[in-house]
Protein backbone atom coordinates (compact mmCIF):
# COMPACT_ATOMS: atom_id res chain seq x y z
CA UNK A 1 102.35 130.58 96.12
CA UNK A 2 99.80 127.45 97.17
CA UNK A 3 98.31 125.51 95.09
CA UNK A 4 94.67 126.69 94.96
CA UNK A 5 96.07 129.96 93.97
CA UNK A 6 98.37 128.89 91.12
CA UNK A 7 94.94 126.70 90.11
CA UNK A 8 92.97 130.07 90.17
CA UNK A 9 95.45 132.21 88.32
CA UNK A 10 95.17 129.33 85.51
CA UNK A 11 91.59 129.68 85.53
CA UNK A 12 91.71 133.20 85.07
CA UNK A 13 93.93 133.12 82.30
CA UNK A 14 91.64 130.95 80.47
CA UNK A 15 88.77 133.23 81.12
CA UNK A 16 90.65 135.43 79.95
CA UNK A 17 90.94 133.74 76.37
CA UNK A 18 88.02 133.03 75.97
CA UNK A 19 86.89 136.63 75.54
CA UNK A 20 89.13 136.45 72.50
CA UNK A 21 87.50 136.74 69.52
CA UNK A 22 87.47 133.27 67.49
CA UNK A 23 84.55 131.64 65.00
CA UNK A 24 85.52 128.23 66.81
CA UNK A 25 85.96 129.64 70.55
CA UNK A 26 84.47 127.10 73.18
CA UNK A 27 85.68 127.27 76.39
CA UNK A 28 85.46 123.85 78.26
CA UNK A 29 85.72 122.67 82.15
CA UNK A 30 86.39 118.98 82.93
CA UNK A 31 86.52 117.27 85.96
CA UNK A 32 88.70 114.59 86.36
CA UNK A 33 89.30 111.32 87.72
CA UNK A 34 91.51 107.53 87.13
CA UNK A 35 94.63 105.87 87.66
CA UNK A 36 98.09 106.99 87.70
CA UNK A 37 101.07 104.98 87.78
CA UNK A 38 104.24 106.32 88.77
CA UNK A 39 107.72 106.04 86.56
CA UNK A 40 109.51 105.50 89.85
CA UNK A 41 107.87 101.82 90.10
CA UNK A 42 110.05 99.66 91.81
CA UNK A 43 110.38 102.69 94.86
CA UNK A 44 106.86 102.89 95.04
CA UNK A 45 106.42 99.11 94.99
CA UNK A 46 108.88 98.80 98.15
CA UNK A 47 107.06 101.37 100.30
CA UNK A 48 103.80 100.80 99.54
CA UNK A 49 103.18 97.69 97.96
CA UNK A 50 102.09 99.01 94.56
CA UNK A 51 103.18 101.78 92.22
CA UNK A 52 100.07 103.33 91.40
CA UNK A 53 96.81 104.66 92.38
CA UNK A 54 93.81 106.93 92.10
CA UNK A 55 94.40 110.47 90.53
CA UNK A 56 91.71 113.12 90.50
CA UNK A 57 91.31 116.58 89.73
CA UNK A 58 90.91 118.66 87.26
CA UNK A 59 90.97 121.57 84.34
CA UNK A 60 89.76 124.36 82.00
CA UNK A 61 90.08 124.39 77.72
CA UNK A 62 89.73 126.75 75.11
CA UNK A 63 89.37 126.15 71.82
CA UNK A 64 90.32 128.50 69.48
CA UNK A 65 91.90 129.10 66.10
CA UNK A 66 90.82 125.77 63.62
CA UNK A 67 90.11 123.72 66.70
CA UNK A 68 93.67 123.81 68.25
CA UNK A 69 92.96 124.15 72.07
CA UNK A 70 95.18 125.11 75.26
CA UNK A 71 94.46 123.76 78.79
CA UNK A 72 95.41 124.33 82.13
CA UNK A 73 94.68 122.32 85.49
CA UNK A 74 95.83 119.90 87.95
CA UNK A 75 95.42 116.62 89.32
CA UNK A 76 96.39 114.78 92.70
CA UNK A 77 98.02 111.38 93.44
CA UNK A 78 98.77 110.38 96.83
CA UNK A 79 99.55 106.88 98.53
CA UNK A 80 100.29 105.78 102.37
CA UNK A 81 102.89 103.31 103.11
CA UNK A 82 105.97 102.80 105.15
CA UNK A 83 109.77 103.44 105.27
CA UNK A 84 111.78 100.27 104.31
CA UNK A 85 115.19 99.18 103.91
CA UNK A 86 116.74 97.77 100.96
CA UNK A 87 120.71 97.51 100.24
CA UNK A 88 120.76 96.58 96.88
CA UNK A 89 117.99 96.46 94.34
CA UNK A 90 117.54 92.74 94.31
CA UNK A 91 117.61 92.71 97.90
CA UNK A 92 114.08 91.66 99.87
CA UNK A 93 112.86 94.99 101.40
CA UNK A 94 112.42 95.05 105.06
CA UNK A 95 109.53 97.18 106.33
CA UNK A 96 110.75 99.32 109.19
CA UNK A 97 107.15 99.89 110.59
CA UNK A 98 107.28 103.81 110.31
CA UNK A 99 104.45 105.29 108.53
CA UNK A 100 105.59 107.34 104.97
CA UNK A 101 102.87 109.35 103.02
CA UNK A 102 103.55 110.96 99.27
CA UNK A 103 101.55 113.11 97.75
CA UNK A 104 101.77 114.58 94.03
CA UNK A 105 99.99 117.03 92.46
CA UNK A 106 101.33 118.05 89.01
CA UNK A 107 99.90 121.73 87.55
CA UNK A 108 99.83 120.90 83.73
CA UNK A 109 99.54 123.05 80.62
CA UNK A 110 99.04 121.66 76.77
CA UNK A 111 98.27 122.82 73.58
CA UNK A 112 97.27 120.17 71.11
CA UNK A 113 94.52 119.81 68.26
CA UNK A 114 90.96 118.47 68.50
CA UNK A 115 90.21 116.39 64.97
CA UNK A 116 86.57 116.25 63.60
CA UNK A 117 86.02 119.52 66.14
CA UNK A 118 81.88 120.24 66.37
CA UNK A 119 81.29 116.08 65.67
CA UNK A 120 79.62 114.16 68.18
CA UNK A 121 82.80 111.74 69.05
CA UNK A 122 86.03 114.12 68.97
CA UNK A 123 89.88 112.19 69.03
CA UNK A 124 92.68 114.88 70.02
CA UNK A 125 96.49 115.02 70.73
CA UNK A 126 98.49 117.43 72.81
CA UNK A 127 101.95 118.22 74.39
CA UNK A 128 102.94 120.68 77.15
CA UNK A 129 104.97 121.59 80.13
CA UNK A 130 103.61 120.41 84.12
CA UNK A 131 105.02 121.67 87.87
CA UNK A 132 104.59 118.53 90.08
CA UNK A 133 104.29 119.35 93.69
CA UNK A 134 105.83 116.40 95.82
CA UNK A 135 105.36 116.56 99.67
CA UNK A 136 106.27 113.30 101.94
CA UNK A 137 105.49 113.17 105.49
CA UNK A 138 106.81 110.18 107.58
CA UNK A 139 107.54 109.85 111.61
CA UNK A 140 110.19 108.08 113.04
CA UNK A 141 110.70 106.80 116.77
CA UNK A 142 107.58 109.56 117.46
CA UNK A 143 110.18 112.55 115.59
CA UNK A 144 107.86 113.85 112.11
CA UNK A 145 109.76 114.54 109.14
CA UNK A 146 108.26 116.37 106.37
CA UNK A 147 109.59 117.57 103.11
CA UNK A 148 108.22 119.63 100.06
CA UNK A 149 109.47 120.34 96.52
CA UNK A 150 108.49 120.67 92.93
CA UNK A 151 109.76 120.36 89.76
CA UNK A 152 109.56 121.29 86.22
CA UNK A 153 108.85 118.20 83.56
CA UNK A 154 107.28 117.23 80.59
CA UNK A 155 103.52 116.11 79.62
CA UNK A 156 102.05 114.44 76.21
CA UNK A 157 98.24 113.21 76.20
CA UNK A 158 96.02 112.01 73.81
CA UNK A 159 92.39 110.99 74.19
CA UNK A 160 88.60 111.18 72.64
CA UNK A 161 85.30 113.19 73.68
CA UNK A 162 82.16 112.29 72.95
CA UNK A 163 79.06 114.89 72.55
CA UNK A 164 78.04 117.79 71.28
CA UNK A 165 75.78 119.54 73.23
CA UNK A 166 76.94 121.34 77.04
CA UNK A 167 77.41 117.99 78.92
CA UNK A 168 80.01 115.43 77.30
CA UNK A 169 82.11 112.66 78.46
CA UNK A 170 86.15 112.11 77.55
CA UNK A 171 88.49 109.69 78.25
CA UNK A 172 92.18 110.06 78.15
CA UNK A 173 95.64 108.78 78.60
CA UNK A 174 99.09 110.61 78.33
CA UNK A 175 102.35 110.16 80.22
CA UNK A 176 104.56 112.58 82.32
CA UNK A 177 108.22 113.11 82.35
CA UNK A 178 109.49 114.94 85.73
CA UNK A 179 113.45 113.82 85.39
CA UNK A 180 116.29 114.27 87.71
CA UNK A 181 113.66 114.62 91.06
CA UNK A 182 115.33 113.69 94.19
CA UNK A 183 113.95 110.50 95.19
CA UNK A 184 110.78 108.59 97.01
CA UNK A 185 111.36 107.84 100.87
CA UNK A 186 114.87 107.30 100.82
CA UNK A 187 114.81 104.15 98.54
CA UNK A 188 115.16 105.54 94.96
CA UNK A 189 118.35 105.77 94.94
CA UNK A 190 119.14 102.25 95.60
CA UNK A 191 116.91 101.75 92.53
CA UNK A 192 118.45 104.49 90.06
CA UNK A 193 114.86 106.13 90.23
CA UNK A 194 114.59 109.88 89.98
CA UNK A 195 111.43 110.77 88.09
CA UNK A 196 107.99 111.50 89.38
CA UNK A 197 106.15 111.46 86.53
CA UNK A 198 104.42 108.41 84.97
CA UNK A 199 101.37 107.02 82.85
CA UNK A 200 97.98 108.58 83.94
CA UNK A 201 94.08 106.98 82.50
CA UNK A 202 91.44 109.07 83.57
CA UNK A 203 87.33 109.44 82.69
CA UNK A 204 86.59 113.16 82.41
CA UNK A 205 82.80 115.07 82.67
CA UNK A 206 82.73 118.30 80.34
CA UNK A 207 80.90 121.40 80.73
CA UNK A 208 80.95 123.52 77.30
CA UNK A 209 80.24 126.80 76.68
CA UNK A 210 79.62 128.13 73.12
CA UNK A 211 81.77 127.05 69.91
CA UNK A 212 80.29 126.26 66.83
């Protein structure tokens, strides 16, 4: 199942909520966008010379029962760079000139609790589960490799919004757990890296509709 259709099926099921009946129902979309920096640092640093980047995306919320929410979306991360050698982990890496590209897009879903829910400036917490999508494409010697996976992890966020009326503005930060995730370009395992998750700081734009 591709992405845009696991995003879609989310969306629905939120839709889907909000024709529950609830005093407090508000059903929110956000767009996203920020900075994300990966757990698997010193890999990322080798091949591409920093171990973070841009993320955007984003998601869909519904608040319901005494302003606990649930939300469902996505976000993208992706970085160019190229394959390296390294034979221990305090060795210099040597750039081998072959182009690498990662890309990872984790589908997330929390529930948490919005406090002072209906103020104008709105602090809330959650926790939930997230799918991250890896794909790496590299070519060597003119021969393309490309590989695909995803894997099951771990999310906790926390962050403010501020208005009350249909347009807002949000910013939070949380961080990811994706554990035991084959590694990054070949490298990780020289470093003992495995996870793809990491810290993530991102602006968000909300569009509400209804709640109290």
């Amino acid at each position: 199942m591709s992405i845009p259709v696991r995003a879609a099926l989310a969306t629905s099921a939120l839709l889907a909520l909000a024709a529950l009946p609830s005093a407090a129902g508000e059903l929110a979309l956000e767009v996203h966008a920020g900075y994300f920096q990966m757990a698997a640092g010193n890999s990322a640093s080798a091949l591409f010379d920093s171990s973070g980047g841009g993320t955007f995306g984003g998601a869909g919320r519904f608040t319901f029962w005494r302003s606990a929410y649930v939300s469902a979306g996505a976000r993208a991360f992706s970085k160019d760079g190229e394959r390296v050698f390294v034979a221990t982990p305090n060795s210099v890496v040597q750039k081998l000139g072959f182009p690498l590209s990662v890309r990872i897009t984790p589908a997330f879903l929390t529930v948490g609790y919005r406090f002072r829910d209906g103020k104008r400036i709105v602090p809330y917490a959650g926790i939930g589960g997230l799918l991250a999508f890896y794909k790496e494409e590299s070519e060597v010697t003119g021969e393309s490799f490309n590989e695909s996976r995803s894997k099951g992890g771990f999310l906790g966020v926390a962050g403010v919004e501020v208005g009350r009326g249909t347009f807002r503005i949000g910013a939070e930060v949380g961080y990811s757990a994706v554990p035991d995730a084959i590694g990054i370009g070949g490298v990780s395992k020289v470093y003992g890296e495995k996870d793809l998750g990491g810290l993530h700081a991102i602006g968000k734009l909300v569009v509400a509709f209804g709640g109290s």
